[in-house]
Protein backbone atom coordinates (compact mmCIF):
# COMPACT_ATOMS: atom_id res chain seq x y z
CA UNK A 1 70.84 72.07 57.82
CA UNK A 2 71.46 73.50 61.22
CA UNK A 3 70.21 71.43 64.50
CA UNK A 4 69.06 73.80 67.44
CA UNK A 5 69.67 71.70 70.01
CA UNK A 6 69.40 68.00 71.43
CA UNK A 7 65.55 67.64 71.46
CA UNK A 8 65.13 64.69 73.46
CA UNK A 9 67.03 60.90 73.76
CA UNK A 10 64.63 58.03 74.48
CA UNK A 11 65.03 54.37 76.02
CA UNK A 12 63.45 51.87 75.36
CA UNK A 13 62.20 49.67 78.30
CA UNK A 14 60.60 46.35 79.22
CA UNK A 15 58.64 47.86 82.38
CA UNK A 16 57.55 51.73 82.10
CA UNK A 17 56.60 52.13 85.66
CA UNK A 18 59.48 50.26 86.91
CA UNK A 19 61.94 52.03 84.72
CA UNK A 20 59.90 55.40 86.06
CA UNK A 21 61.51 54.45 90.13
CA UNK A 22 64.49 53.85 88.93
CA UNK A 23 65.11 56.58 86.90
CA UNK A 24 62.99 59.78 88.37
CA UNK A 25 65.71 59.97 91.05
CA UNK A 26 68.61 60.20 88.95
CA UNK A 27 66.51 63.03 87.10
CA UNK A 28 65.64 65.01 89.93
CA UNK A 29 61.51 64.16 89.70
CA UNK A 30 58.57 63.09 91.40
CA UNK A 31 56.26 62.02 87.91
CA UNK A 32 56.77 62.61 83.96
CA UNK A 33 56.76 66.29 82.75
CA UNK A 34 54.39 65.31 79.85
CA UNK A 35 52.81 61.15 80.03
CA UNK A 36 51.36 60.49 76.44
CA UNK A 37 50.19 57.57 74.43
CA UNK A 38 51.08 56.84 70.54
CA UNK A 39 48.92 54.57 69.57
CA UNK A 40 49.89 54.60 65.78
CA UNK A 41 53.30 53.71 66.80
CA UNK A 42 51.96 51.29 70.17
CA UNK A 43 54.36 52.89 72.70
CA UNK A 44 53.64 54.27 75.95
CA UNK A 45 56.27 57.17 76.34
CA UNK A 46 56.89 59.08 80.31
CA UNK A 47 58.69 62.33 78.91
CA UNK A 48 60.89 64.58 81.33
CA UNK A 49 62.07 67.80 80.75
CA UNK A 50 65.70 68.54 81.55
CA UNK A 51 66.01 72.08 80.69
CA UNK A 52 65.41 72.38 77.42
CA UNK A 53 65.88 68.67 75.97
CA UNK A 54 63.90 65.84 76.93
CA UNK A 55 64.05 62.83 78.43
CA UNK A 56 62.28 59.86 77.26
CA UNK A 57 61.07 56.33 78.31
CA UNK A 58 59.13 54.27 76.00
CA UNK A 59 57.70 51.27 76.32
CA UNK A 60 55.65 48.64 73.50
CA UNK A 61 52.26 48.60 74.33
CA UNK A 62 51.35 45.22 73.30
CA UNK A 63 54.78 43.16 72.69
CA UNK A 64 54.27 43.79 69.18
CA UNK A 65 55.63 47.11 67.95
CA UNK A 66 59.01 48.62 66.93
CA UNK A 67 60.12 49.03 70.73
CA UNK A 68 59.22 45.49 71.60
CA UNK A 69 61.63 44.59 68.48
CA UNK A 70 64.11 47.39 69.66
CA UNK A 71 64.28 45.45 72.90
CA UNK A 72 64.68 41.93 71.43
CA UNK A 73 67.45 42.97 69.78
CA UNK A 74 69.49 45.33 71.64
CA UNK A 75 68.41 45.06 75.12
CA UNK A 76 66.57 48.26 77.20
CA UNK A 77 68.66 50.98 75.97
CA UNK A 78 69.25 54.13 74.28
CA UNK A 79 68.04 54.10 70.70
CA UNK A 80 66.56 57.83 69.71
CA UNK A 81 68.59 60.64 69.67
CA UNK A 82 66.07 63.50 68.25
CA UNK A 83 67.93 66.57 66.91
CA UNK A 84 65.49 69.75 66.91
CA UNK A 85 65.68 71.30 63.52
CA UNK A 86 63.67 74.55 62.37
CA UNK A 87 61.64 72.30 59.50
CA UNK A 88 61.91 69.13 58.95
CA UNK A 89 60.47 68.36 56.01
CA UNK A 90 63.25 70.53 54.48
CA UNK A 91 66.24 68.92 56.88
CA UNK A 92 64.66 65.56 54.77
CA UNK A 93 64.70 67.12 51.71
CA UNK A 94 68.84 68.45 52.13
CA UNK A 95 69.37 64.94 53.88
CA UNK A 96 68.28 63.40 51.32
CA UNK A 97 70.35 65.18 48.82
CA UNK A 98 73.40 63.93 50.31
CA UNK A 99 72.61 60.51 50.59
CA UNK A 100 70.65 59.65 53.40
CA UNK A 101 67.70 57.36 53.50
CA UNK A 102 64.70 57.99 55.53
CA UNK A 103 62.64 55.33 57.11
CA UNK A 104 58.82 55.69 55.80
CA UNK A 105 56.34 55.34 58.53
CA UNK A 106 52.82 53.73 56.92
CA UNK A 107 50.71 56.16 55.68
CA UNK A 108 52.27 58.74 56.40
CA UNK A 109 55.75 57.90 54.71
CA UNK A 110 58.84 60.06 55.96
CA UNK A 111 57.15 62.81 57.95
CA UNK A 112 55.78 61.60 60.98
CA UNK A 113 53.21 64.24 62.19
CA UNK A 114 52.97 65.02 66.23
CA UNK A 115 51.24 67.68 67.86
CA UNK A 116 52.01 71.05 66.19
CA UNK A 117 55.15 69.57 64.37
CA UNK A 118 56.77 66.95 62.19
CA UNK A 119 59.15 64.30 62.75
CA UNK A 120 61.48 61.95 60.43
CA UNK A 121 63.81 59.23 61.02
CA UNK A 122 66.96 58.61 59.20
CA UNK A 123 67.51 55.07 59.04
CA UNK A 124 69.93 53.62 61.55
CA UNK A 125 72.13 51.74 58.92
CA UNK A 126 73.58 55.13 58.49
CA UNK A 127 74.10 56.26 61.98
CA UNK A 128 75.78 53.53 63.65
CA UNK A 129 72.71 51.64 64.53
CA UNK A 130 70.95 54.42 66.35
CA UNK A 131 67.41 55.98 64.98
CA UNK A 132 68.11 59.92 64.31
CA UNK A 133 65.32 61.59 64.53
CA UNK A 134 64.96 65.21 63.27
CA UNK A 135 62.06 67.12 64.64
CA UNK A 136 60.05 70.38 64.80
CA UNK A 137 58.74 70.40 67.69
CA UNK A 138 57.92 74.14 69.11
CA UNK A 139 58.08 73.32 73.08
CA UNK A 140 55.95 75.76 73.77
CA UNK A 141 55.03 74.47 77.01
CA UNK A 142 58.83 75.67 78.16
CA UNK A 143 58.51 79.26 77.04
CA UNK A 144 55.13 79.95 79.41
C-alpha cells in the first residue's frame, strides 16, 4: 500500500464555533474552506484546507455520537489522522492481510462512502489509540 499524502487530521471539540475563533487565526482564515454536515455519523465538521491536507474540526451533533464519546474520554483533541490512499477498498483488503482490523460502520460495514470516494478506519487498538483513516478522496476542488 502506498499513502499519497496526509489527507486531513481532525479534532474533536465541545464548541464548533468557539473552537472556529480560536483556531482560524492560527490557520491563516477568515471561515471553513468546505462547512458540511454528516448526519449518519452526527458530527458537524468546519474543514480547512492547508495546501493540500486538511484541517478538521468536528463536533457531536446531539451529545450522543462517537465524537461526544471521543470527548468523554480523551478530552478535545486530535483523534483522526486520514492517510490519502489511491483505493481504499484495496488498502483494506492488503491491511487486512497483515493483520489489521477494521472498524465496521452500520450498514455500510468497513467502507464508509463520502462524496466521490471511500473511507475506512483501522481500529485504534492498533495504532496507539488514534483512529487511522485511509481515504480516497479526489480533492478536486484543489486542482480548479
Amino acid at each position: 500500500m502506498k499513502v499519497n499524502k496526509i489527507d486531513h487530521i481532525c479534532m474533536c471539540v465541545k464548541d464548533l464555533a468557539a473552537a472556529q475563533k480560536m483556531w482560524e487565526p492560527i490557520l491563516g482564515k477568515d471561515g471553513p474552506d468546505d462547512p458540511y454536515e454528516d448526519a449518519p455519523s452526527k458530527i458537524r465538521v468546519a474543514r480547512y484546507w492547508l495546501g493540500e491536507s486538511g484541517f478538521e474540526l468536528m463536533e457531536d451533533m446531539d451529545g450522543t455520537g462517537d465524537v461526544a464519546k471521543w470527548i468523554e474520554r480523551h478530552g478535545e483533541s486530535v483523534n483522526i489522522i486520514g492517510f490519502h490512499v489511491d483505493n481504499t477498498a484495496e488498502a483494506v483488503e492488503e491491511l487486512k492481510a497483515k493483520g489489521y482490523n477494521f472498524i465496521k460502520f452500520g450498514e455500510y460495514g468497513e467502507l464508509i462512502p463520502f462524496r466521490d470516494c471511500y473511507y475506512s478506519f483501522v481500529h485504534p487498538k492498533q495504532t496507539n489509540g488514534i483512529l487511522v483513516e485511509l481515504i480516497d478522496y479526489k480533492w478536486e476542488e484543489l486542482k480548479k
